[in-house]
C-alpha atoms as a PDB file:
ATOM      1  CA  UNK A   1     -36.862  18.096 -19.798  1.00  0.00           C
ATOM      2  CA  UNK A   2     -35.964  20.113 -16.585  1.00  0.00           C
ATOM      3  CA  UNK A   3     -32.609  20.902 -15.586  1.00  0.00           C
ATOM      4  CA  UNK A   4     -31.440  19.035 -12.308  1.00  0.00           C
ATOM      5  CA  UNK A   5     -32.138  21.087  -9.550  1.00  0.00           C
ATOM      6  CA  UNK A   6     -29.821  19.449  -7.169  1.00  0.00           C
ATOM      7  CA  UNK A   7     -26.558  18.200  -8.692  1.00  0.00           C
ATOM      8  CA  UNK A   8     -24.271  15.586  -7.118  1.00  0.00           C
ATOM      9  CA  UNK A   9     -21.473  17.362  -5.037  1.00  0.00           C
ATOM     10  CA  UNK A  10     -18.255  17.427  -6.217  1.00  0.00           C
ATOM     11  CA  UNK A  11     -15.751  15.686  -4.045  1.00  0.00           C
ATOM     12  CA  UNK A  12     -12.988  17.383  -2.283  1.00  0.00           C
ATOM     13  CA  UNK A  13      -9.670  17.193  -2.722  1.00  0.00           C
ATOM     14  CA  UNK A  14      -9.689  16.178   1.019  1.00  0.00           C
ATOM     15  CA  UNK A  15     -11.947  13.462   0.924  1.00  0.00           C
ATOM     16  CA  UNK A  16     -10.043  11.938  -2.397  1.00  0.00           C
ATOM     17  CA  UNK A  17      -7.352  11.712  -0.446  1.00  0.00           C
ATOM     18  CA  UNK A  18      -8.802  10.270   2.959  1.00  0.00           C
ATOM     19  CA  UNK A  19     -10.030   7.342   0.312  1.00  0.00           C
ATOM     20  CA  UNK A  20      -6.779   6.662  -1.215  1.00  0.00           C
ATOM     21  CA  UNK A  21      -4.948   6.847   1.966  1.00  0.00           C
ATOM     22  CA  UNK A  22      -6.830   4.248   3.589  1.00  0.00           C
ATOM     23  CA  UNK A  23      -4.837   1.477   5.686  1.00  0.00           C
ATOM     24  CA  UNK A  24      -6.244  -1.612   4.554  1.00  0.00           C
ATOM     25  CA  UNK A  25      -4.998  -2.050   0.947  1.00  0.00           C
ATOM     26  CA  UNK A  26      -1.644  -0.188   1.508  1.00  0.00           C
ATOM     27  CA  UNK A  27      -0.947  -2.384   4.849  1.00  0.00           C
ATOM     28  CA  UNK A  28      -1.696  -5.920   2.859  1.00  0.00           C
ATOM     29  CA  UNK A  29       0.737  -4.512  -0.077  1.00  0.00           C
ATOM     30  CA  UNK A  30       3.292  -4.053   2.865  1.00  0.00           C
ATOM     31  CA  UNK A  31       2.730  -7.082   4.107  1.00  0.00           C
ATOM     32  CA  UNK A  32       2.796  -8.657   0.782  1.00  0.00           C
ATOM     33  CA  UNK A  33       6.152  -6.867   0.360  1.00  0.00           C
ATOM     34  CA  UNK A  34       7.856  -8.515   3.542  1.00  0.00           C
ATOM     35  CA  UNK A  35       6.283 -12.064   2.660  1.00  0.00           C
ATOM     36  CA  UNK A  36       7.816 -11.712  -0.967  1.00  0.00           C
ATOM     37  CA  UNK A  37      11.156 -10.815   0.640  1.00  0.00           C
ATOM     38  CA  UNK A  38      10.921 -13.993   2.796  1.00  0.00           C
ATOM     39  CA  UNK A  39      10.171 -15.975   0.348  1.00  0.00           C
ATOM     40  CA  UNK A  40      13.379 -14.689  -2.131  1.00  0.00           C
ATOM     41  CA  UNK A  41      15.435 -14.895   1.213  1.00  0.00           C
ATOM     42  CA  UNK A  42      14.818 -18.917   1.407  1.00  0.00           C
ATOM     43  CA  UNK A  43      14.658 -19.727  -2.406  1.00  0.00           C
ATOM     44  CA  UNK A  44      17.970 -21.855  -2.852  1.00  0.00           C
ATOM     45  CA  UNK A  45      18.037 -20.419  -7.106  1.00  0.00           C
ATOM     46  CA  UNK A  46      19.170 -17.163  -7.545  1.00  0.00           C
ATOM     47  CA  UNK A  47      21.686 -15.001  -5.539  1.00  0.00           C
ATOM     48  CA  UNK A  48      20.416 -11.812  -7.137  1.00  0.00           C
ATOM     49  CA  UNK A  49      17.302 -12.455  -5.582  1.00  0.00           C
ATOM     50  CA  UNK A  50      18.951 -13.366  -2.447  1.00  0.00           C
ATOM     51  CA  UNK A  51      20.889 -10.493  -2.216  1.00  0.00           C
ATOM     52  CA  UNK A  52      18.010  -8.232  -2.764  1.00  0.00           C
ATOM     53  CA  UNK A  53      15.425  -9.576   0.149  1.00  0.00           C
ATOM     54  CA  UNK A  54      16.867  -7.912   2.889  1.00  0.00           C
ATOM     55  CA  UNK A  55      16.058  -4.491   1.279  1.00  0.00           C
ATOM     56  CA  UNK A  56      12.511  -5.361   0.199  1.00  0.00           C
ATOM     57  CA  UNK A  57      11.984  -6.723   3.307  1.00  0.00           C
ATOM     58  CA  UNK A  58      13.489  -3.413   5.308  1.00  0.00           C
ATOM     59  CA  UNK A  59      10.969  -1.628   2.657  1.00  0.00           C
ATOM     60  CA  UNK A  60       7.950  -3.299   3.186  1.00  0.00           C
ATOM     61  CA  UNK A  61       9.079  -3.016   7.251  1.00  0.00           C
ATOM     62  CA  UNK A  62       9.437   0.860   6.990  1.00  0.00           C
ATOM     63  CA  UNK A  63       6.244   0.617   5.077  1.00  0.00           C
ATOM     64  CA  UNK A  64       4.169  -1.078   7.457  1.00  0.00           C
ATOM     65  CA  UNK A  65       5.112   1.646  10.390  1.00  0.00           C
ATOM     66  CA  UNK A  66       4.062   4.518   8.148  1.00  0.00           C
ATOM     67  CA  UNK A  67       0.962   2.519   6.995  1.00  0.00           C
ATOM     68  CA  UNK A  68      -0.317   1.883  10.188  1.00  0.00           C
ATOM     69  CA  UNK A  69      -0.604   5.846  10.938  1.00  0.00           C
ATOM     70  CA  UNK A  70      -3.442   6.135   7.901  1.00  0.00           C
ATOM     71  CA  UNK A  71      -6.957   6.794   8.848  1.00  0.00           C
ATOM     72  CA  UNK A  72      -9.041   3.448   8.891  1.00  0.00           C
END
């Protein structure tokens, strides 16, 4: 057997992070985010639920903006 003569290239650090910060996945999980706030804003069951929507949807809000600065 020969020894590969042209290994794979290792990936940056750089380009790791250009994949994980991509917009599409993280701006559907912050959209996600507001429509599960909605959602335990209207249900008529719990009032701990109720009384947590406006901050996960003011979370997934603030998320969105920053999302929609990532690289596409």
């Amino acid at each position: 057997m020969t020894p590969d003569t042209n290994p794979q290239p290792v990936p940056s650090r750089a380009s790791c992070l250009r994949r994980f910060f991509r917009r599409g996945p993280w701006e559907n999980a912050a959209t996600a985010l507001i429509a599960i706030g909605v959602v335990m804003l209207m249900q008529p069951v719990s009032m701990t639920l109720f009384s947590h929507a406006f901050g996960v949807i003011l979370v997934g809000t603030v998320g969105f903006v920053i999302v929609s600065h990532f690289p596409e």
